[in-house]
C-alpha atoms as a PDB file:
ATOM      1  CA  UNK A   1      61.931-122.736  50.379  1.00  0.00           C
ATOM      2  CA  UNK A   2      64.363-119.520  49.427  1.00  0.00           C
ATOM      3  CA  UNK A   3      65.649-118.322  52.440  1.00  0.00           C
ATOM      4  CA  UNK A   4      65.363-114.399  53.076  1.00  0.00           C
ATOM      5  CA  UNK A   5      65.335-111.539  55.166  1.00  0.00           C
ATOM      6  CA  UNK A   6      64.480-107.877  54.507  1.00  0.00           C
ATOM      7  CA  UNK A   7      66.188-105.592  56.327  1.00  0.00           C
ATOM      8  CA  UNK A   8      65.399-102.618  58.303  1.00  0.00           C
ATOM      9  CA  UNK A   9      68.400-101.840  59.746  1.00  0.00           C
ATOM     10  CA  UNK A  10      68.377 -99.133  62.881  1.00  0.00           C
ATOM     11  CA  UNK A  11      64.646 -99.102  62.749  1.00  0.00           C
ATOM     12  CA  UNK A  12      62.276-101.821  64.679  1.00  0.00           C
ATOM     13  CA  UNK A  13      61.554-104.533  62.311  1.00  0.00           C
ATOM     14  CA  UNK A  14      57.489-104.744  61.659  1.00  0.00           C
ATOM     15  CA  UNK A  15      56.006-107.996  61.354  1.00  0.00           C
ATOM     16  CA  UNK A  16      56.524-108.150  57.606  1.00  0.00           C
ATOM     17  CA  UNK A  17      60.005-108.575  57.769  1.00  0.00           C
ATOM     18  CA  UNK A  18      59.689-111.923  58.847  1.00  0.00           C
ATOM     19  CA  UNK A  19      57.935-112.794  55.999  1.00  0.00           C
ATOM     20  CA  UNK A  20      54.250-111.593  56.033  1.00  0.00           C
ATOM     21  CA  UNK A  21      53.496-108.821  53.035  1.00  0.00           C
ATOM     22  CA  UNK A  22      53.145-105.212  53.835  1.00  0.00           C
ATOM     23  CA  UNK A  23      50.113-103.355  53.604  1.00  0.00           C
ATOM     24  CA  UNK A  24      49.939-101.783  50.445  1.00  0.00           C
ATOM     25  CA  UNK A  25      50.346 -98.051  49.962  1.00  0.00           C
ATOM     26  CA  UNK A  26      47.037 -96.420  47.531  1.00  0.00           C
ATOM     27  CA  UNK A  27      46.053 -93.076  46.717  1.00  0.00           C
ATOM     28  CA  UNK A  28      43.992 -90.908  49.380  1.00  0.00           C
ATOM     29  CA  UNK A  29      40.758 -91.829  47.905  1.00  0.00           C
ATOM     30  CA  UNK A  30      41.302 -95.743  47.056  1.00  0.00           C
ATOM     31  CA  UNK A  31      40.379 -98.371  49.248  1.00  0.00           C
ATOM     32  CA  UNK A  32      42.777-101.668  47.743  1.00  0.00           C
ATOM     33  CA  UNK A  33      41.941-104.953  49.738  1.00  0.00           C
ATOM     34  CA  UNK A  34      44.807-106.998  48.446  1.00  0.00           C
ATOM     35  CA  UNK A  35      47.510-106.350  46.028  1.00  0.00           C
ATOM     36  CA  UNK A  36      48.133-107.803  42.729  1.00  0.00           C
ATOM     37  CA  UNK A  37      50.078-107.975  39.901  1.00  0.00           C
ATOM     38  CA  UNK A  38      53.244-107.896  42.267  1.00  0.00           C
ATOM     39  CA  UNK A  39      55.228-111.187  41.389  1.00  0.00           C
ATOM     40  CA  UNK A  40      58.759-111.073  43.102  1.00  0.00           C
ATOM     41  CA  UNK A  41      61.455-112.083  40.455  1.00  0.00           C
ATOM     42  CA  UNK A  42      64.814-113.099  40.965  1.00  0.00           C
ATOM     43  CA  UNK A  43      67.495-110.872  41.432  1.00  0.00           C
ATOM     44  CA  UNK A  44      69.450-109.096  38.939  1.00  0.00           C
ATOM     45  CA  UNK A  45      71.781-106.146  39.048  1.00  0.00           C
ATOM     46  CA  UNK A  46      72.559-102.721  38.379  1.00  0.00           C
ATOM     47  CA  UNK A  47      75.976-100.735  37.507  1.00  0.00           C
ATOM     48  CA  UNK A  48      77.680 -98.209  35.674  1.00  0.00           C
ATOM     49  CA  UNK A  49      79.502 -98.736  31.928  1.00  0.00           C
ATOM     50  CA  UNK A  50      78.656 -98.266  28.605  1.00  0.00           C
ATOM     51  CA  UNK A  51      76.834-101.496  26.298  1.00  0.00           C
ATOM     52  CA  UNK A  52      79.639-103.625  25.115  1.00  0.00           C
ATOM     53  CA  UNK A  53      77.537-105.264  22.146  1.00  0.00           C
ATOM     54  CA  UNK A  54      75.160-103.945  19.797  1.00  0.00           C
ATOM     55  CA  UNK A  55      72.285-101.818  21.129  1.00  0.00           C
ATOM     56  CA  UNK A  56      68.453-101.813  20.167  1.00  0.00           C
ATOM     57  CA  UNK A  57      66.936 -97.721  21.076  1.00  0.00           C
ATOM     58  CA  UNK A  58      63.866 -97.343  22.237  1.00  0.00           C
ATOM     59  CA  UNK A  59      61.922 -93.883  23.690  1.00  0.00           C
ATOM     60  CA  UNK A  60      58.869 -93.230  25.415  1.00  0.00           C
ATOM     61  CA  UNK A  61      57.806 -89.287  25.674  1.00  0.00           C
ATOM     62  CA  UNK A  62      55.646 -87.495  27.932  1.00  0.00           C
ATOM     63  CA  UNK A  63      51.841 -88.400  26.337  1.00  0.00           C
ATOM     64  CA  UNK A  64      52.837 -92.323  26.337  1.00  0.00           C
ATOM     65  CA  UNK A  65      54.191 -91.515  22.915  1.00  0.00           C
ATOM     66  CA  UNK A  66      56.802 -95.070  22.271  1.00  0.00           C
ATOM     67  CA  UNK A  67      59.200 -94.302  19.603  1.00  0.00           C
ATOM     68  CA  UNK A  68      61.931 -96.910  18.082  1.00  0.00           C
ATOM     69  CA  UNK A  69      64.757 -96.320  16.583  1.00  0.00           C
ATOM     70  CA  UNK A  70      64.772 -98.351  12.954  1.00  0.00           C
ATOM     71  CA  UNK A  71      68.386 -96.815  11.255  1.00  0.00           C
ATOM     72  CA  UNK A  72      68.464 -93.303  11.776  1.00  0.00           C
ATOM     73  CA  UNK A  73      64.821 -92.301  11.854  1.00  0.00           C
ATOM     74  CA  UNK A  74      62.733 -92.923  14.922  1.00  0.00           C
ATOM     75  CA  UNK A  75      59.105 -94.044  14.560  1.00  0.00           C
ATOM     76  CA  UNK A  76      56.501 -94.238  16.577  1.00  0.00           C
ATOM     77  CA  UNK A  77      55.476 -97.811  17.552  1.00  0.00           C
ATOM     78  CA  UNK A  78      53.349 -99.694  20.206  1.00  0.00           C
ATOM     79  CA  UNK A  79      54.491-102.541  22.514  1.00  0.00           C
ATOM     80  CA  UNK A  80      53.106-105.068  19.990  1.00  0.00           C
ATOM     81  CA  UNK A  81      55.615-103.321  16.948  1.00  0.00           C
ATOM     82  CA  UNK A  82      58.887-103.168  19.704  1.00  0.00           C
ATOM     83  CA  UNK A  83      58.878-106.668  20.387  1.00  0.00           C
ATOM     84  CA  UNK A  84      58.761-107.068  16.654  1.00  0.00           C
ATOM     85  CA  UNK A  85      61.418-104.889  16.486  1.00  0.00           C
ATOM     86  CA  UNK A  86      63.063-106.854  18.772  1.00  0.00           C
ATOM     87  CA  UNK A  87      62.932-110.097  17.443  1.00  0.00           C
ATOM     88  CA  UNK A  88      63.857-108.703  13.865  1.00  0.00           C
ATOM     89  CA  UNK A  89      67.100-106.988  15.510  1.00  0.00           C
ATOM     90  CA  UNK A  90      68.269-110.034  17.068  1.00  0.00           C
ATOM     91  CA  UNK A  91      67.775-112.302  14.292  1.00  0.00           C
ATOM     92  CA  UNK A  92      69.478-109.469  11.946  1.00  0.00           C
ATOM     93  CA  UNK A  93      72.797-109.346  14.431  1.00  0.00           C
ATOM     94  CA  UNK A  94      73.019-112.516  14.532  1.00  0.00           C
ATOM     95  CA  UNK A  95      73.381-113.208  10.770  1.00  0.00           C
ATOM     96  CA  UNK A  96      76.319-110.381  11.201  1.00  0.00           C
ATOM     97  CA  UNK A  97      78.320-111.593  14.132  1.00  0.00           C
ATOM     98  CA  UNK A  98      77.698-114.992  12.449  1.00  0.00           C
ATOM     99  CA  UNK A  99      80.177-113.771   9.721  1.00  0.00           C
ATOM    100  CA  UNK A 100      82.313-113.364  12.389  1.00  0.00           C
ATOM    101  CA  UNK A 101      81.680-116.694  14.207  1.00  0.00           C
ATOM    102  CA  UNK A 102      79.969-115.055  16.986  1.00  0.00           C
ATOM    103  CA  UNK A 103      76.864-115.371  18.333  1.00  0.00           C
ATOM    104  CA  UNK A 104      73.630-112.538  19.293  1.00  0.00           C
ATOM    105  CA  UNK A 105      73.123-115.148  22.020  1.00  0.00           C
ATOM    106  CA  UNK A 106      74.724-116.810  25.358  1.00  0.00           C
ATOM    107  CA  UNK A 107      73.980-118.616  28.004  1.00  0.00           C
ATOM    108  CA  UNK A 108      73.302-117.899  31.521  1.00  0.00           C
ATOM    109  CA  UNK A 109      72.705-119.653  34.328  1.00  0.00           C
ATOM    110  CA  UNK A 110      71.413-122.086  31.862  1.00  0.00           C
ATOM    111  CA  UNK A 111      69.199-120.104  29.727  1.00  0.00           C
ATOM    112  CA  UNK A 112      70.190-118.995  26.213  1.00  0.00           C
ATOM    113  CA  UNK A 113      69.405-115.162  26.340  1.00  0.00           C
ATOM    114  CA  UNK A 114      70.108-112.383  23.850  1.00  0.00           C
ATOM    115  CA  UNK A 115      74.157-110.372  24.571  1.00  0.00           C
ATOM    116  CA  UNK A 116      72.135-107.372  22.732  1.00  0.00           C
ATOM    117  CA  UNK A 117      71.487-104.478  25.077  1.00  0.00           C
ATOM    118  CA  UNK A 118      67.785-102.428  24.676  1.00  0.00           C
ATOM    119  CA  UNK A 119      68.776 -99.052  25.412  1.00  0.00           C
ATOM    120  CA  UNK A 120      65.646 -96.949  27.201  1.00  0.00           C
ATOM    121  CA  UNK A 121      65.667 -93.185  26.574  1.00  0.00           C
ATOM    122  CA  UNK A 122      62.808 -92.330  29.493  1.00  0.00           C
ATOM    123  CA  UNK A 123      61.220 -88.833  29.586  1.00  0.00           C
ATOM    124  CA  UNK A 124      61.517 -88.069  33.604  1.00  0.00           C
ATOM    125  CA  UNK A 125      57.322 -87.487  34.093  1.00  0.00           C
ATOM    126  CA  UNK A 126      56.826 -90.875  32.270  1.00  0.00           C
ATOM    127  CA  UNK A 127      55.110 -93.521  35.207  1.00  0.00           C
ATOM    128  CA  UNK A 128      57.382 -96.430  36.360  1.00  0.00           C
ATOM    129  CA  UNK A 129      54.939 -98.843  35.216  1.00  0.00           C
ATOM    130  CA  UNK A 130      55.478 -97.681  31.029  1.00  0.00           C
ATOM    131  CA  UNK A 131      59.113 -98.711  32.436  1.00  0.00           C
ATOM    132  CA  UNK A 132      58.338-101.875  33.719  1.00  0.00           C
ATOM    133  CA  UNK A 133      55.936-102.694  30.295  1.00  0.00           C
ATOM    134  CA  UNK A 134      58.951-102.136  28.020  1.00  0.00           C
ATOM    135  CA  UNK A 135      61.505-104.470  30.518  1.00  0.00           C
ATOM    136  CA  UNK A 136      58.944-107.348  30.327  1.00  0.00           C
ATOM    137  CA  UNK A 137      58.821-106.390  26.429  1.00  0.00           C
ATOM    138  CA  UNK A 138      62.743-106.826  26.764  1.00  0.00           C
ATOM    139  CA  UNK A 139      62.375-109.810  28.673  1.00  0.00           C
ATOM    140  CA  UNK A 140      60.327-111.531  26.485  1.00  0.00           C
ATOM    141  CA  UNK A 141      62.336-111.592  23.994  1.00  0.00           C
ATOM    142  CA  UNK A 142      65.201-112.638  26.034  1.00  0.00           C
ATOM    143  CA  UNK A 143      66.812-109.341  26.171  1.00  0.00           C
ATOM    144  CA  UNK A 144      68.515-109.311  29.737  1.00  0.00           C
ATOM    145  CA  UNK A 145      70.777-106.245  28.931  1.00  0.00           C
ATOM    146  CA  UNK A 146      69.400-103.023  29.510  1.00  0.00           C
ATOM    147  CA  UNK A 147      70.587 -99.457  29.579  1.00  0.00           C
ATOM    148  CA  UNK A 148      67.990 -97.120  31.213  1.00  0.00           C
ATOM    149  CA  UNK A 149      68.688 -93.267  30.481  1.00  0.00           C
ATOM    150  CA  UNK A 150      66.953 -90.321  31.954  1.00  0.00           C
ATOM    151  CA  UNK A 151      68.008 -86.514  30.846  1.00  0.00           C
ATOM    152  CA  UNK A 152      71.964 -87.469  31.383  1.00  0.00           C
ATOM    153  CA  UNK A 153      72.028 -89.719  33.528  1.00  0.00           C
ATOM    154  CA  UNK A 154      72.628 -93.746  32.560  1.00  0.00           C
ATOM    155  CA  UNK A 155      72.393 -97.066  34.569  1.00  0.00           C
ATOM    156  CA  UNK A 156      73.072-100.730  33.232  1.00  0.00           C
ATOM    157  CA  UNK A 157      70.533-102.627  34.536  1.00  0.00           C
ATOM    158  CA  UNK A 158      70.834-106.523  34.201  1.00  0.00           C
ATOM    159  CA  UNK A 159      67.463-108.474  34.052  1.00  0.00           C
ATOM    160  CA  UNK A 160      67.448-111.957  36.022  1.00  0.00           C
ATOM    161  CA  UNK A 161      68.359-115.160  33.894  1.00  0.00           C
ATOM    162  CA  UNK A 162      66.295-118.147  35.031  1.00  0.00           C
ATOM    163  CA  UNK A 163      69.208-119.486  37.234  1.00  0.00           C
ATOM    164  CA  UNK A 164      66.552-122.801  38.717  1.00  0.00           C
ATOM    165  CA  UNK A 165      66.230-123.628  42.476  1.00  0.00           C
ATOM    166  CA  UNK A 166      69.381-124.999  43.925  1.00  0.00           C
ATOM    167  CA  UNK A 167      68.830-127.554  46.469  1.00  0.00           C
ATOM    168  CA  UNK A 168      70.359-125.277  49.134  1.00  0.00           C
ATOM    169  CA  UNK A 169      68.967-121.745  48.294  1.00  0.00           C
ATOM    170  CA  UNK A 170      71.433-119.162  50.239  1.00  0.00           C
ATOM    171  CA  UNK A 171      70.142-116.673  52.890  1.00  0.00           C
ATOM    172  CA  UNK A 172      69.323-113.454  50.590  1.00  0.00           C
ATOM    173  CA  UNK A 173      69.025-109.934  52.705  1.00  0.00           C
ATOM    174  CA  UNK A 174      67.424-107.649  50.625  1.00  0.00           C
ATOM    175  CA  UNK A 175      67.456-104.026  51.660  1.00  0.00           C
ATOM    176  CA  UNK A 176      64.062-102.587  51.093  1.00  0.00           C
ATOM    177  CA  UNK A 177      62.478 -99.266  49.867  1.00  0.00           C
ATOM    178  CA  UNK A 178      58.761 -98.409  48.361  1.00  0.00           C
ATOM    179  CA  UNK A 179      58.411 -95.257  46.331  1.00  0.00           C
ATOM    180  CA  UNK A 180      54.638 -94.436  47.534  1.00  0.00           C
ATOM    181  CA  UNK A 181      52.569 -91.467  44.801  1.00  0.00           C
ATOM    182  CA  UNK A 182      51.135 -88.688  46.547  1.00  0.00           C
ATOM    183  CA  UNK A 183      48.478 -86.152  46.423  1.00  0.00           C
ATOM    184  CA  UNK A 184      47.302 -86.512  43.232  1.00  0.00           C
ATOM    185  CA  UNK A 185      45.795 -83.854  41.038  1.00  0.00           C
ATOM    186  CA  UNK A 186      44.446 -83.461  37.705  1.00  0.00           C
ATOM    187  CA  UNK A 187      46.514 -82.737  34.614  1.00  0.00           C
ATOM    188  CA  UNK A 188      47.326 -83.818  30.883  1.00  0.00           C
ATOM    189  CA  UNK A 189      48.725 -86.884  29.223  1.00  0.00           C
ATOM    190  CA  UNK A 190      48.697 -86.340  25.856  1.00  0.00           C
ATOM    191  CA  UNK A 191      45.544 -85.103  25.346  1.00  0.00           C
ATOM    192  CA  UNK A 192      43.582 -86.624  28.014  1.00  0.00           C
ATOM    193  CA  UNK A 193      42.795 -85.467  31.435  1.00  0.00           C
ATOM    194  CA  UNK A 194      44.020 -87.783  34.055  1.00  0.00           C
ATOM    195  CA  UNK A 195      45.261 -87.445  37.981  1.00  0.00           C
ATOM    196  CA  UNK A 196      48.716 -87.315  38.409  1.00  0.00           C
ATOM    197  CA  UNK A 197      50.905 -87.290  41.783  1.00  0.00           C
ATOM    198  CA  UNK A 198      51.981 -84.132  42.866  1.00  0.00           C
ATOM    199  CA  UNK A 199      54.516 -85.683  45.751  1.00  0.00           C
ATOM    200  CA  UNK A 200      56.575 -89.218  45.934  1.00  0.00           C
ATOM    201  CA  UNK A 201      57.194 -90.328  49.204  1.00  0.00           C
ATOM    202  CA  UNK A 202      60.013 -93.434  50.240  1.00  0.00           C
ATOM    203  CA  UNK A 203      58.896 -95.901  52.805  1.00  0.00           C
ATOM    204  CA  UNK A 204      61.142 -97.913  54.991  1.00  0.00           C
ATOM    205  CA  UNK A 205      59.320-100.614  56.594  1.00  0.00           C
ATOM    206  CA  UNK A 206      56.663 -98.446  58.774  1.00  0.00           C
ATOM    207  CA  UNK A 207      58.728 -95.210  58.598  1.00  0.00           C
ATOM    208  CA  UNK A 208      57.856 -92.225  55.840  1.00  0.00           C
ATOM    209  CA  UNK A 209      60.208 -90.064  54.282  1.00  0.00           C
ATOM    210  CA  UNK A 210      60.153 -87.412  51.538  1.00  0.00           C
ATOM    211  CA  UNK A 211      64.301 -86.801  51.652  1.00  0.00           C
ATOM    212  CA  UNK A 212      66.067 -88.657  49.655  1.00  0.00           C
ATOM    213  CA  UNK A 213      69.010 -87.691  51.635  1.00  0.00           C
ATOM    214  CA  UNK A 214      67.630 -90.297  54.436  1.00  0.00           C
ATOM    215  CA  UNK A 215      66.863 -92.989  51.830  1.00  0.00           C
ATOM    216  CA  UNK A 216      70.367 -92.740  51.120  1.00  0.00           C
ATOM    217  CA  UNK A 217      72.116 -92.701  54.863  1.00  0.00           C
ATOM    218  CA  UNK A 218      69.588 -95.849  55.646  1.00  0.00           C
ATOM    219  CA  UNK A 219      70.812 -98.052  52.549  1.00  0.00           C
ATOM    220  CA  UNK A 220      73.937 -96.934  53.255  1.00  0.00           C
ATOM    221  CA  UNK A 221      73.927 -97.716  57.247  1.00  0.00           C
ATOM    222  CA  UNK A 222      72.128-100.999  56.365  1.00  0.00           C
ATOM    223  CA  UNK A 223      74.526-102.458  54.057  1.00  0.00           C
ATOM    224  CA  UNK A 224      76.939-101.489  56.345  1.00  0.00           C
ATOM    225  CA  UNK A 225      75.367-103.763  58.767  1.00  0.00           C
ATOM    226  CA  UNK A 226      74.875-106.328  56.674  1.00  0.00           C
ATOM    227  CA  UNK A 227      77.654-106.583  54.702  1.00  0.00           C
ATOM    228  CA  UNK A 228      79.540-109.429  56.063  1.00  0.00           C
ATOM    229  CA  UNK A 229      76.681-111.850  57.256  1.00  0.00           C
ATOM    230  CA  UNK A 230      77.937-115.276  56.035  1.00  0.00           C
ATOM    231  CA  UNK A 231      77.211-116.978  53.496  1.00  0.00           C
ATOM    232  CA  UNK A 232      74.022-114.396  52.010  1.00  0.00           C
ATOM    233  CA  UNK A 233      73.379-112.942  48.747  1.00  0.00           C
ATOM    234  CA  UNK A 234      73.092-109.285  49.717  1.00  0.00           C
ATOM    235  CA  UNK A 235      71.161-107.161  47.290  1.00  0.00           C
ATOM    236  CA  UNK A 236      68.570-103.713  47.060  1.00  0.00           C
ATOM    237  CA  UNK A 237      64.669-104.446  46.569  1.00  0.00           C
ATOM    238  CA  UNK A 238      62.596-101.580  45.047  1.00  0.00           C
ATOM    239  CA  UNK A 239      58.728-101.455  45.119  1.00  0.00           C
ATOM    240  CA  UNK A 240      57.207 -98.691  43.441  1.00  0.00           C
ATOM    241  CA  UNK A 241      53.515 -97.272  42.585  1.00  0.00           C
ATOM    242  CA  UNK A 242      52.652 -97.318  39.374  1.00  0.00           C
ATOM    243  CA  UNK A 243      52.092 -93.368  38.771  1.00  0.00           C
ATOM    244  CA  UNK A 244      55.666 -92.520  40.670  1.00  0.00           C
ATOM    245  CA  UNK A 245      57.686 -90.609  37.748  1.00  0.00           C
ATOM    246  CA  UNK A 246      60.699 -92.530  36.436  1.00  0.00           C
ATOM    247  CA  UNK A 247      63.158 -89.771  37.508  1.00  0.00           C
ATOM    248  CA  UNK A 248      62.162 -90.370  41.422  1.00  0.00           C
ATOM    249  CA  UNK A 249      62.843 -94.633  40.099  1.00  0.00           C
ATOM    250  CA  UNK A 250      65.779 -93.355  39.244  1.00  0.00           C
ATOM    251  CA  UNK A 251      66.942 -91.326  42.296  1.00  0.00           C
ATOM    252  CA  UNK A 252      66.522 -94.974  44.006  1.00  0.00           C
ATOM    253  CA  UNK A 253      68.731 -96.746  41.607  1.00  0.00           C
ATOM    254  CA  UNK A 254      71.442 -94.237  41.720  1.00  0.00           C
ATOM    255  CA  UNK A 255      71.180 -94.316  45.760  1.00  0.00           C
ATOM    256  CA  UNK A 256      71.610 -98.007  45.894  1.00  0.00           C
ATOM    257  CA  UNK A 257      74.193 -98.067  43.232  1.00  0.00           C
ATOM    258  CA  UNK A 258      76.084 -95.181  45.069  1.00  0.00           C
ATOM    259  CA  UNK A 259      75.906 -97.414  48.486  1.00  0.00           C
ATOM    260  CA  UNK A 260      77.399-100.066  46.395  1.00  0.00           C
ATOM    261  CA  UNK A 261      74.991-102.642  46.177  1.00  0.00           C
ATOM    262  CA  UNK A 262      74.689-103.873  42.775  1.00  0.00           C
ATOM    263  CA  UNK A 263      72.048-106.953  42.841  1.00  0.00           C
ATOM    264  CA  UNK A 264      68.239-105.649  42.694  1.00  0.00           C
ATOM    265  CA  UNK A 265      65.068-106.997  42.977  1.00  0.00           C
ATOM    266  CA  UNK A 266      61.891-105.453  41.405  1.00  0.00           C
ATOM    267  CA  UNK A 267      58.256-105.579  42.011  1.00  0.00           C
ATOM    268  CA  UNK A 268      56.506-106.042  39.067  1.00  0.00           C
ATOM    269  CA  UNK A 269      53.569-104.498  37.506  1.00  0.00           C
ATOM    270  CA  UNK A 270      50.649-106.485  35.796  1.00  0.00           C
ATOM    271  CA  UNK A 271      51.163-107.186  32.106  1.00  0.00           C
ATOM    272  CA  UNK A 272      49.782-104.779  29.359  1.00  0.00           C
ATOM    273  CA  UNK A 273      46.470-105.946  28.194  1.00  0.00           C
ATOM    274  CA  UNK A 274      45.986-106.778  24.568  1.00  0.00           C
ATOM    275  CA  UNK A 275      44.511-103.492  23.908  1.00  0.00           C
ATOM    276  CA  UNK A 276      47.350-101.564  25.489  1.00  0.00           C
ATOM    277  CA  UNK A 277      49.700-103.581  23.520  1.00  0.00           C
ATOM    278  CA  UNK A 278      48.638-102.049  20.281  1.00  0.00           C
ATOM    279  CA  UNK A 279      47.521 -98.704  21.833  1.00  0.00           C
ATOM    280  CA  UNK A 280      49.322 -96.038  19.699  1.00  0.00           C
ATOM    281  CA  UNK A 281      49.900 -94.115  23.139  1.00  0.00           C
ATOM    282  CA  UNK A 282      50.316 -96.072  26.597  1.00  0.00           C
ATOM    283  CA  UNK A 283      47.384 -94.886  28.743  1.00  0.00           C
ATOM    284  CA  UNK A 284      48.699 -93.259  32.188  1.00  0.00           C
ATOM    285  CA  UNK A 285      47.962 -96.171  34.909  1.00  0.00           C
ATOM    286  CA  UNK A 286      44.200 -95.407  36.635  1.00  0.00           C
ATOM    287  CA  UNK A 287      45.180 -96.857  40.002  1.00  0.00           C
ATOM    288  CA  UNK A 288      49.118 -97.163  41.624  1.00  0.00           C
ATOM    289  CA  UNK A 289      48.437-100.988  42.701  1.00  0.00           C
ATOM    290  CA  UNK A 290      46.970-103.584  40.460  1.00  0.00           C
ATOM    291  CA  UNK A 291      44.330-104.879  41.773  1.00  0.00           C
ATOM    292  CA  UNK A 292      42.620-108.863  41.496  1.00  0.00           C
ATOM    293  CA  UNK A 293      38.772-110.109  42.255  1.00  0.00           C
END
């Protein structure tokens, strides 16, 4: 069994820590029994730098409008055309780095994955979970590389290889935080009513906060005390509601980035359903936890 710990560092540790799962977070009138839909993947990693092979662009606009980039025009597309788009753009890089006896692919940690980068131009309102739709979208067609871009700010983000289960899995202390929605009200997406936070709130273990500024001194202060521990992969976890905005995601990223931890672990959202993968819009998320019977 992986070996982990998640820390909490100058606060009391709550009985989660030592490995039973929080209580999930809902809106003021939801009443979630269990969550779902939130599979912990492996670790990958975040950092600064500009895309050092070719890039694939992608958009998504306020409205769930997803636009591509195919030469110099962008089109509108749904999750269904991008990972066409995807597939088409590897294939077609390959056949020119082929004339230079390169490759579109490598291979890490034993699994042959695209060296292409997806770039992601994110409107700041747009919900985390369009985010996470168009990284699995990435993912699935092996793209690990990943520029995320929101106004003008940029972040590489790195998407876990499958690196196996070594027969000694290392101690991994993951410094925590969970982006909670708040205080929803309604207003428009696209042209559709729908009830949207008005507030985003971080939670360390039991503890609330709405300043960033303490988000900040506690990853800070924690990797400080963490830093050294033998033989453990230190890294950032992020858990998020589906409805928080991308530009409070990014806030997180930047503040573990800036405290200089560069391996991160997300909590994923359920998969698009087959209707939402050829939805000409993405609907805005009903609920900010997936929920299963």
């Amino acid at each position: 069994m992986r070996r982990w710990m998640t820390v909490l560092a100058l606060l009391a540790a709550p009985a989660w820590a030592q490995g039973e799962e929080p209580e999930e977070e809902v809106g003021e009138d939801e009443v979630v029994e269990k969550p779902a839909g939130y599979v912990h993947t492996p670790a990958g990693s975040i950092g600064r730098g500009e895309p050092d092979s070719p890039t694939a662009f992608v958009r998504l606009r306020e409205g769930g409008a997803l636009q591509i980039k195919a030469g110099d025009e962008w089109k509108d597309g749904t999750l269904n055309d991008l990972a066409k788009f995807l597939t088409e753009f590897a294939e077609q890089q390959d056949r020119e780095l082929a004339k230079e006896k390169k490759s579109a692919y490598e291979t890490v940690a034993g699994a042959k994955v695209s060296r292409l980068f997806v770039s992601l131009d994110v409107e700041p309102t747009v919900p985390w979970q369009h985010v996470q739709w168009l990284m699995m979208a990435a993912a699935q067609q092996k793209y690990r590389k990943l520029e995320l871009t929101e106004g003008t700010r940029k972040m590489l983000v790195f998407l876990p290889a499958d690196r196996g289960m070594p027969k000694e899995p290392p101690l991994e202390i993951r410094i925590s935080v969970h982006a909670v929605a708040r205080h929803e009200k309604e207003g428009k997406w696209g042209d559709v009513t729908v009830n949207r936070p008005v507030d985003v709130r971080y939670k360390i273990g039991n503890e609330e906060t709405a300043e960033l500024a303490e988000v900040k001194d506690y990853i800070r202060k924690a990797h400080k005390a963490v830093k050294d521990t033998p033989g453990a992969r230190i890294g950032g976890e992020v858990k998020a509601g589906n409805k928080v905005p991308f530009s409070r995601m990014f806030d997180l990223l930047e503040a573990f980035e800036a405290a200089g931890l560069e391996t991160m672990s997300f909590y994923g959202s359920a998969p698009p359903a087959p209707e939402v993968r050829d939805a000409p819009r993405l609907p805005y998320p009903l609920k900010n936890y997936d929920v299963t019977d």
